[in-house]
Structure formats: C-alpha cells, structure tokens
C-alpha atoms as a PDB file:
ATOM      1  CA  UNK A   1      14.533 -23.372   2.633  1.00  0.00           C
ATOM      2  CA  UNK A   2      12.544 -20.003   1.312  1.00  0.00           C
ATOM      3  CA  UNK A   3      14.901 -18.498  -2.044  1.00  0.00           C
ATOM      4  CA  UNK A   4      15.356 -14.670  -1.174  1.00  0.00           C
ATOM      5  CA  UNK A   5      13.514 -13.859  -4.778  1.00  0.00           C
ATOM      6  CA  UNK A   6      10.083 -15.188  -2.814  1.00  0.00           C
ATOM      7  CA  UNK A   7      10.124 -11.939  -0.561  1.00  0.00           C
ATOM      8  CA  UNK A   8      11.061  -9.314  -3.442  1.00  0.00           C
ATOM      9  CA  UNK A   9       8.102  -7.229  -4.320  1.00  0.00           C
ATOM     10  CA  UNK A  10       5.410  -5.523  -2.636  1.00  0.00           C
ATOM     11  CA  UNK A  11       4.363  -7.483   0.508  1.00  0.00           C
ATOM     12  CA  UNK A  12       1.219  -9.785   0.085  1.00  0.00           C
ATOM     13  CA  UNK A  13      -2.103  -8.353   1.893  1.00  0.00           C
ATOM     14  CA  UNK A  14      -3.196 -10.125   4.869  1.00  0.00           C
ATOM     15  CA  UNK A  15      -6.301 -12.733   3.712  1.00  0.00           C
ATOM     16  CA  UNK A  16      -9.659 -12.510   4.945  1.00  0.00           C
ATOM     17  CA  UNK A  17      -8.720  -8.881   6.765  1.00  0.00           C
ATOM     18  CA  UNK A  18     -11.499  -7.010   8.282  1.00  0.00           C
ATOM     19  CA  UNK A  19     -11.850  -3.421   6.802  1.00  0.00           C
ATOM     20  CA  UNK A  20      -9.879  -1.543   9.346  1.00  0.00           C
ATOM     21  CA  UNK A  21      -7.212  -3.997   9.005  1.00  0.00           C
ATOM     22  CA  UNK A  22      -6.860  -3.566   5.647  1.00  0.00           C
ATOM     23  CA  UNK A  23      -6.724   0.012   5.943  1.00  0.00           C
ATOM     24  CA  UNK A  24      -3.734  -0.090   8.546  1.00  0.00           C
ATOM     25  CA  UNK A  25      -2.397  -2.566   5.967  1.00  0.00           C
ATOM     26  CA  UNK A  26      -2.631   0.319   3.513  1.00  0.00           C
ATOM     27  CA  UNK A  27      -1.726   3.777   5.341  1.00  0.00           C
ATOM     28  CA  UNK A  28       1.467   1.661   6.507  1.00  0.00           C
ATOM     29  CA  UNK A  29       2.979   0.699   3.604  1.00  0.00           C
ATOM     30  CA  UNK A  30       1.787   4.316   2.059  1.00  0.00           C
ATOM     31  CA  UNK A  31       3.934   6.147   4.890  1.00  0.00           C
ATOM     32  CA  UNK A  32       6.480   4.018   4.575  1.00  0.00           C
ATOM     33  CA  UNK A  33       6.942   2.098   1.362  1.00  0.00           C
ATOM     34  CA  UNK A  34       9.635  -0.349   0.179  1.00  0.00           C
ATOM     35  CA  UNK A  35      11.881   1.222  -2.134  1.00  0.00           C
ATOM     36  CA  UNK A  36      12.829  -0.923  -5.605  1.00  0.00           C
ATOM     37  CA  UNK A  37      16.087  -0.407  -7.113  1.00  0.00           C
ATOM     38  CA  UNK A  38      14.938  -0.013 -11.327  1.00  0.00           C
ATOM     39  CA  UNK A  39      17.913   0.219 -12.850  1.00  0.00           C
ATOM     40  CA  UNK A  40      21.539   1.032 -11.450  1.00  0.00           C
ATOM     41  CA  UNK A  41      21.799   3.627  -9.064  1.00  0.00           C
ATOM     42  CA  UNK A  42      18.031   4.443  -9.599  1.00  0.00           C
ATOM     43  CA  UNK A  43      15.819   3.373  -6.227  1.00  0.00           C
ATOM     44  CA  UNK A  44      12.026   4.349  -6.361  1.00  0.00           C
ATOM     45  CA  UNK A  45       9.332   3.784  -3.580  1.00  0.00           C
ATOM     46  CA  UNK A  46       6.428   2.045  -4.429  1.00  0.00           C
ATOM     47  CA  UNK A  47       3.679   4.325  -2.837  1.00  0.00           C
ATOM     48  CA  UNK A  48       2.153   4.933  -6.026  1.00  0.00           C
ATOM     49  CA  UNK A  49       1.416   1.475  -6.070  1.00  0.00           C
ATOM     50  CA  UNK A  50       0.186   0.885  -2.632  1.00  0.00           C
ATOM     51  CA  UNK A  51      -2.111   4.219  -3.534  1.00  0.00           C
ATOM     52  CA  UNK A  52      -3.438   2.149  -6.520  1.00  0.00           C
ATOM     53  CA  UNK A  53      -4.327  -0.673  -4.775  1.00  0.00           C
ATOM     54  CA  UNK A  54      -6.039   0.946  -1.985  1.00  0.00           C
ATOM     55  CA  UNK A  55      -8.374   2.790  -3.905  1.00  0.00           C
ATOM     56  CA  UNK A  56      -9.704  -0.735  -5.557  1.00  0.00           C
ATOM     57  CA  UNK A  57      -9.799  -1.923  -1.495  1.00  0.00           C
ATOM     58  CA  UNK A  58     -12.244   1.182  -1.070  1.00  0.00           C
ATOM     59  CA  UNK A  59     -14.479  -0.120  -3.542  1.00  0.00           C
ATOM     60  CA  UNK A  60     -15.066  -3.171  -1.232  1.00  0.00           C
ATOM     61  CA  UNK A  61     -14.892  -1.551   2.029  1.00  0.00           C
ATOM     62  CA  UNK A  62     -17.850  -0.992   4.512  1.00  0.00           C
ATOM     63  CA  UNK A  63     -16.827   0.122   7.579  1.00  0.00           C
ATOM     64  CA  UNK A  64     -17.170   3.712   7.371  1.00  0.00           C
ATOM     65  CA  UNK A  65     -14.180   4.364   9.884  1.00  0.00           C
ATOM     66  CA  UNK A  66     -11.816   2.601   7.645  1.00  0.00           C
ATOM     67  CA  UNK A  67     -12.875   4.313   4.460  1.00  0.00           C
ATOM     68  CA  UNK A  68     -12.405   7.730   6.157  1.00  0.00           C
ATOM     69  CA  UNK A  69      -8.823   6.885   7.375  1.00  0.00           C
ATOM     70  CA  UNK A  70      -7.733   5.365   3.857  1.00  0.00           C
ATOM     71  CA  UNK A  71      -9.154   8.346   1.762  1.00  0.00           C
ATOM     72  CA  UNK A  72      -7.507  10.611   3.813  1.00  0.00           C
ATOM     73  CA  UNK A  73      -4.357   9.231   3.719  1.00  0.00           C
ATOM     74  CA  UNK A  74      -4.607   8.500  -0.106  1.00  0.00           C
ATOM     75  CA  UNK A  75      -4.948  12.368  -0.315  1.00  0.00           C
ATOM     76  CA  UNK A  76      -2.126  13.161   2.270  1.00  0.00           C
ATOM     77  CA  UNK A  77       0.002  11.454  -0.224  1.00  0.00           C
ATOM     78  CA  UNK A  78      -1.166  11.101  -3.089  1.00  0.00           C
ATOM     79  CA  UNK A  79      -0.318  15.353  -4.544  1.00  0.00           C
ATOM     80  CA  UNK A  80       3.589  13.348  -4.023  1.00  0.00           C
ATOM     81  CA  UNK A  81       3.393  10.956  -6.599  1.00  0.00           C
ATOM     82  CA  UNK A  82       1.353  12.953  -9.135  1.00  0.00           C
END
C-alpha cells in the first residue's frame, strides 16, 4: 500500500514527454498550482516553483510552438510572484 507522504510535493514530470507535452505539463500546474501549508495557518502556492523549473525545460526545448506557449505563460504569471 502507497504511504500518503509519497504524493506530498510538487507532482513528478511525465518521462520521456515530447516538448508540447511538457509545456501543458507546465502552464497547468502554473495556472493552477498546489498550495503547501509552511507553517500553521500559512498556505503558499508553489507557482514560483513550477516558473523555475520551466524556464530550465526551455533550455531543452525545440519545438518552437511549445517554447512560445511556455514563455508566454511564464510572463502572464510570473509579475505575481515577483
């Protein structure tokens, strides 16, 4: 039987994901993050982390349809968590 503690955290990316997958990967969980709970009463979302992680993805990414729809959702978002 999975312990609950397995699934706390961000969610794993999907392995071996074309470019466009990974980019719906991304501008999903940066419209709609998971929210953490830091210290009592305290709850964050994570988007600045998803936002982090994304931009290292772009630095592998070909396909130039994917790069346009991450960067632009990067900079929908990313004037929030600065």
């Amino acid at each position: 039987m999975e312990d609950f503690k397995d699934n706390l955290g961000p969610e794993k990316m999907p392995e071996a994901a074309s470019d466009i997958q990974l980019a719906g990967f991304f501008v999903k969980h940066i419209e709609n993050p998971c929210s953490v709970e830091v210290e009592r009463g305290k709850v964050v979302n994570i988007r600045p982390f998803y936002i982090r992680e994304a931009k290292k993805a772009l630095e592998n990414m070909t396909n130039p349809f994917a790069i346009e729809l991450l960067e632009r959702k990067i900079k929908e978002y990313e004037k929030e968590t600065e």
